[in-house]
Protein backbone atom coordinates (compact mmCIF):
# COMPACT_ATOMS: atom_id res chain seq x y z
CA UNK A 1 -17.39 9.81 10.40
CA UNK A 2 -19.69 8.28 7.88
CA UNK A 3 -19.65 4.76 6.19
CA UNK A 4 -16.27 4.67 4.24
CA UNK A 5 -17.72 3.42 0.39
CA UNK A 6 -15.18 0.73 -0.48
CA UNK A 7 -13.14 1.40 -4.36
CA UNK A 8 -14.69 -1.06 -6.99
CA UNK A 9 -12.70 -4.01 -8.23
CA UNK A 10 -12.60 -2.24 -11.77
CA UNK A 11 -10.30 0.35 -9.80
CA UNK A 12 -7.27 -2.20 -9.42
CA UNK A 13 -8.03 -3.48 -13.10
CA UNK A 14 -6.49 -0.35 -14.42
CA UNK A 15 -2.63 -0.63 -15.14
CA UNK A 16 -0.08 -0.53 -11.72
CA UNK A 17 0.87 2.88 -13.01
CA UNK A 18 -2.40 4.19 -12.63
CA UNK A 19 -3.30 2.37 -9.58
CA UNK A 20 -0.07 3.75 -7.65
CA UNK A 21 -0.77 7.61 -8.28
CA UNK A 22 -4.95 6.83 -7.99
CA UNK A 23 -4.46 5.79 -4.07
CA UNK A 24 -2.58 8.98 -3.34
CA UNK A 25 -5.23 10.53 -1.27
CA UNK A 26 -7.47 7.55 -1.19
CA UNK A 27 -8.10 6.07 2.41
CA UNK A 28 -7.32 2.59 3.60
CA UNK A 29 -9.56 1.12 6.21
CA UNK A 30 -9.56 -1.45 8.34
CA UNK A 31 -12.80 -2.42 10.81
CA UNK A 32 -10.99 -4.19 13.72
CA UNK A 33 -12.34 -5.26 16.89
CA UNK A 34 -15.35 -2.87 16.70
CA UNK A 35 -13.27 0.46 15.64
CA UNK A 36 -12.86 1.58 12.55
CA UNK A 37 -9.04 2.69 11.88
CA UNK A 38 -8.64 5.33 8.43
CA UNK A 39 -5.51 6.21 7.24
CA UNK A 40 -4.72 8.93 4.29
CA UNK A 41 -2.92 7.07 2.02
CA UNK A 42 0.19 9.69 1.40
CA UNK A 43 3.02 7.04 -0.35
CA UNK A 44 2.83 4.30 -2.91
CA UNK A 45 5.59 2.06 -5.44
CA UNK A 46 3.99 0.65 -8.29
CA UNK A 47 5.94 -3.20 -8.85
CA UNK A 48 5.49 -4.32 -12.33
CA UNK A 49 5.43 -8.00 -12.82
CA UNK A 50 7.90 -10.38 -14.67
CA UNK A 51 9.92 -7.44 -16.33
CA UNK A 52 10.41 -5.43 -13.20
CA UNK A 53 13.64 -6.75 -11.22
CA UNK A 54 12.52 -5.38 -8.18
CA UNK A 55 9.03 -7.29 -8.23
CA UNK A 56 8.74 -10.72 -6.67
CA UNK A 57 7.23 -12.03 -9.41
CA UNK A 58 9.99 -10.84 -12.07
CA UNK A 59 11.05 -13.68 -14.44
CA UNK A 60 7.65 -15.00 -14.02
CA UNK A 61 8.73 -16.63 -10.99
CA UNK A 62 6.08 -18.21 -8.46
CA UNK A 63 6.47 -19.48 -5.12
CA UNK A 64 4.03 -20.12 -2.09
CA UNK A 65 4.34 -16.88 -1.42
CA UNK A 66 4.16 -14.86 -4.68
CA UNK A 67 0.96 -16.95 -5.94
CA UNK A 68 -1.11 -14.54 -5.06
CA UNK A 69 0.07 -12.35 -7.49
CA UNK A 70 -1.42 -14.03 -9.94
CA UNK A 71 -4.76 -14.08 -8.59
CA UNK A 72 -7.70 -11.27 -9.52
CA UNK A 73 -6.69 -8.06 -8.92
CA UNK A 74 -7.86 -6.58 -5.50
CA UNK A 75 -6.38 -9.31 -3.40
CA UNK A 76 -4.20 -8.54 -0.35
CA UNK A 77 -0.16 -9.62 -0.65
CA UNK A 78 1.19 -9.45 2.81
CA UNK A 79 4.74 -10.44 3.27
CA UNK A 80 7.33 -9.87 5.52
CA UNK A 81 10.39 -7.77 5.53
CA UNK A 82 12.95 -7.39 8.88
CA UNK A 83 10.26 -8.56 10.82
CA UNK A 84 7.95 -6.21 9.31
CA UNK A 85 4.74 -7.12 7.35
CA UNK A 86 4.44 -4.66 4.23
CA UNK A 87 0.86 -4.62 2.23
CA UNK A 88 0.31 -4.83 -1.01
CA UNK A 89 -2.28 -4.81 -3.70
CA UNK A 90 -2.46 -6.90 -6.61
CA UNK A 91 -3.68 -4.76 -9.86
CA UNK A 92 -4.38 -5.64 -13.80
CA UNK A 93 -5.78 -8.52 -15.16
CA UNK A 94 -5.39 -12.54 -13.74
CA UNK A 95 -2.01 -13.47 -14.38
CA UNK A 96 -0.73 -10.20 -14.93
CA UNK A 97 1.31 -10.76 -11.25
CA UNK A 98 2.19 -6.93 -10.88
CA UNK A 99 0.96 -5.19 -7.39
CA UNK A 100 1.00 -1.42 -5.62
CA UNK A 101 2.80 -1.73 -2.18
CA UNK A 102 1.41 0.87 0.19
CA UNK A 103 4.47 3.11 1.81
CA UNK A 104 2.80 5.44 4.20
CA UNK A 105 0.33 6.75 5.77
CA UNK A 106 -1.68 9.75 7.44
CA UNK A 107 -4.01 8.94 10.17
CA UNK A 108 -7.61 10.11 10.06
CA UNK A 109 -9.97 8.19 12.32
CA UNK A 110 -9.76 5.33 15.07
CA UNK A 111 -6.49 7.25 16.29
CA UNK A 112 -6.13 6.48 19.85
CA UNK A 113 -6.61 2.58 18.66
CA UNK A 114 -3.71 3.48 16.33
CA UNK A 115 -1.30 5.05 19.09
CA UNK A 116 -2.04 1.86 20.92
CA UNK A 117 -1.19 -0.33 17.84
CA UNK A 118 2.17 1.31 16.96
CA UNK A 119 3.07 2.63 20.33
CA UNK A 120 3.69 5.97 19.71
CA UNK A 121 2.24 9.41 19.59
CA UNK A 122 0.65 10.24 15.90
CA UNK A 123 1.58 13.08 16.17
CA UNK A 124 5.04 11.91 15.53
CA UNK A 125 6.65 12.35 11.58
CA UNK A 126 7.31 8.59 12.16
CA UNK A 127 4.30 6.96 12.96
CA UNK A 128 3.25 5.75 9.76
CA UNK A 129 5.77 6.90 7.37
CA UNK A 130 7.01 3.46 6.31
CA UNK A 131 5.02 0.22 5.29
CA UNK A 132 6.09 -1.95 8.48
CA UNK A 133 5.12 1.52 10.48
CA UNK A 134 1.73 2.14 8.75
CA UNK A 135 0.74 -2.03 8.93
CA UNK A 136 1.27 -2.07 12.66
CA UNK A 137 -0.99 1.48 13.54
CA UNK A 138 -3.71 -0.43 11.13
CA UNK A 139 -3.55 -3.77 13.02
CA UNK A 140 -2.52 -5.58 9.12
CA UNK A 141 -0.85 -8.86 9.63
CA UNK A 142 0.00 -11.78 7.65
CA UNK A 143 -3.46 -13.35 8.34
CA UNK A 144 -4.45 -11.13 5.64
CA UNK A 145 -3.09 -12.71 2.92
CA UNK A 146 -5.42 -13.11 -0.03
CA UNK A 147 -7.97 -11.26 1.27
CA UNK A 148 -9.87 -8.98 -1.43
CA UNK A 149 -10.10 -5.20 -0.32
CA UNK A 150 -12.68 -4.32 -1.82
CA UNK A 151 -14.97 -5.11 1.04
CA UNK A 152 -14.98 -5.04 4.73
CA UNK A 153 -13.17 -5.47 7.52
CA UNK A 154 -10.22 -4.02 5.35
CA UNK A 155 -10.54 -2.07 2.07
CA UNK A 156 -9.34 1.23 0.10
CA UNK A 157 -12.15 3.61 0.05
CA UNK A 158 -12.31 6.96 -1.36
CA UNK A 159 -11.04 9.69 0.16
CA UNK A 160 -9.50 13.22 -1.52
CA UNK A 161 -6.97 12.73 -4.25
CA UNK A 162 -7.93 16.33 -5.52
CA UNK A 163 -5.87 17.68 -2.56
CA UNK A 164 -3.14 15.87 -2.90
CA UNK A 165 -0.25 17.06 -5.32
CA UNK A 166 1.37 13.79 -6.70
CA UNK A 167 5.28 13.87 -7.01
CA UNK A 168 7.18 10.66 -8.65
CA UNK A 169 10.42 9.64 -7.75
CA UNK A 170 12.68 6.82 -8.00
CA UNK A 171 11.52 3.71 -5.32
CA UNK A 172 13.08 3.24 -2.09
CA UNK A 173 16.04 0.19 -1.05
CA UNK A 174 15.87 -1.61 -4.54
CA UNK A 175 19.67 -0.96 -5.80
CA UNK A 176 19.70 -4.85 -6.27
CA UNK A 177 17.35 -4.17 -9.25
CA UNK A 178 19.52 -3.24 -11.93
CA UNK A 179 18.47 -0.41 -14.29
CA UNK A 180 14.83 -0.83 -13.22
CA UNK A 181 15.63 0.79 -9.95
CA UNK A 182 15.90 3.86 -11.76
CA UNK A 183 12.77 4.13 -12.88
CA UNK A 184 10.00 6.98 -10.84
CA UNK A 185 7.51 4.54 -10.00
CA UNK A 186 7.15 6.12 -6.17
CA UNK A 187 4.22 8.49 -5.76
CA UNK A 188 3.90 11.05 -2.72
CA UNK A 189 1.76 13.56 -1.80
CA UNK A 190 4.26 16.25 -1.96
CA UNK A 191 1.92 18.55 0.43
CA UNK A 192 2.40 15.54 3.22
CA UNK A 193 4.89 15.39 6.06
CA UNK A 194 3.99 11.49 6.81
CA UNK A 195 5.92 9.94 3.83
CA UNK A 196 9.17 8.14 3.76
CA UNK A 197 12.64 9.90 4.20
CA UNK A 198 13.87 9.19 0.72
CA UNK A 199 16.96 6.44 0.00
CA UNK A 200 17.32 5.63 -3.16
């Protein structure tokens, strides 16, 4: 497969909104231990910043962890979840703290590295249908905090989004979030079998 071209930085600039339904189809890419690993992105949630309930930085709030949400957009937030470590990508303008968190997941190249990763088949609906699922076939961890993807060893490149036929829905395990977790900011490729099995 030939050199993946990373996205620009001007990509992420754009508002969440835009970013969340642009990396439907995109690729993420990560060049680990002398493989490269490609997966179709097929599932995003777009997390808007100090109005959105369900973001970490809602209420403008800033901790060790969150502060890089307020950094450039492009950079890497990595946290983690029951033991899982979701990624994330901040968007908009510096000090704008809203971010796209990557849900799933189709894999393309580096696939036997992948299987080895997540320990399982990929031929299986659930190998990277979830964010903890699709970090661990990648080889993402929490030493990736901060970084900027927007240049190797791990990046969003461009891949087909004309394929891909983008379907919005409310996002997934946010009921905590009040009237915002009504709102369709969840983007699948509705032609994909690797996304999440929807609960609202």
């Amino acid at each position: 497969m030939e050199q993946q071209k990373a996205l620009d930085l001007s990509f992420f600039e754009q508002s969440t909104i835009e970013v969340a339904k642009g990396l439907i189809g995109m690729h993420l890419v990560h060049e680990l231990d002398g493989v490269t690993l490609i997966g179709r992105i097929t599932e995003t949630e777009a997390y808007l910043g100090v109005l959105d309930r369900a973001c970490h930085s809602y209420g403008r709030r800033r901790t060790k962890r969150t502060a890089i949400l307020y950094e450039e957009a492009g950079r890497c937030y990595t946290y983690t979840m029951h033991t899982h470590c979701l990624l994330n990508v901040v968007c908009e303008q510096k000090g704008q703290p809203e971010a796209v968190l990557i849900r799933a997941i189709e894999p393309i190249s580096g696939v036997k590295e992948m299987e080895r990763l997540r320990g399982k088949p990929h031929t299986s609906r659930e190998f990277a249908n979830g964010p903890g699922k699709l970090t661990k076939a990648m080889g993402i961890t929490m030493a990736d905090y901060g970084r900027l993807l927007t240049e190797p060893p791990l990046y969003f490149a461009k891949g087909d989004h004309t394929n891909a036929s983008i379907v919005a829905t409310k996002r997934i395990g946010i009921k905590g979030a009040g009237p915002c977790s009504h709102h369709p900011w969840r983007f699948i490729d509705g032609n994909s079998r690797a996304v999440s099995a929807y609960r609202p």
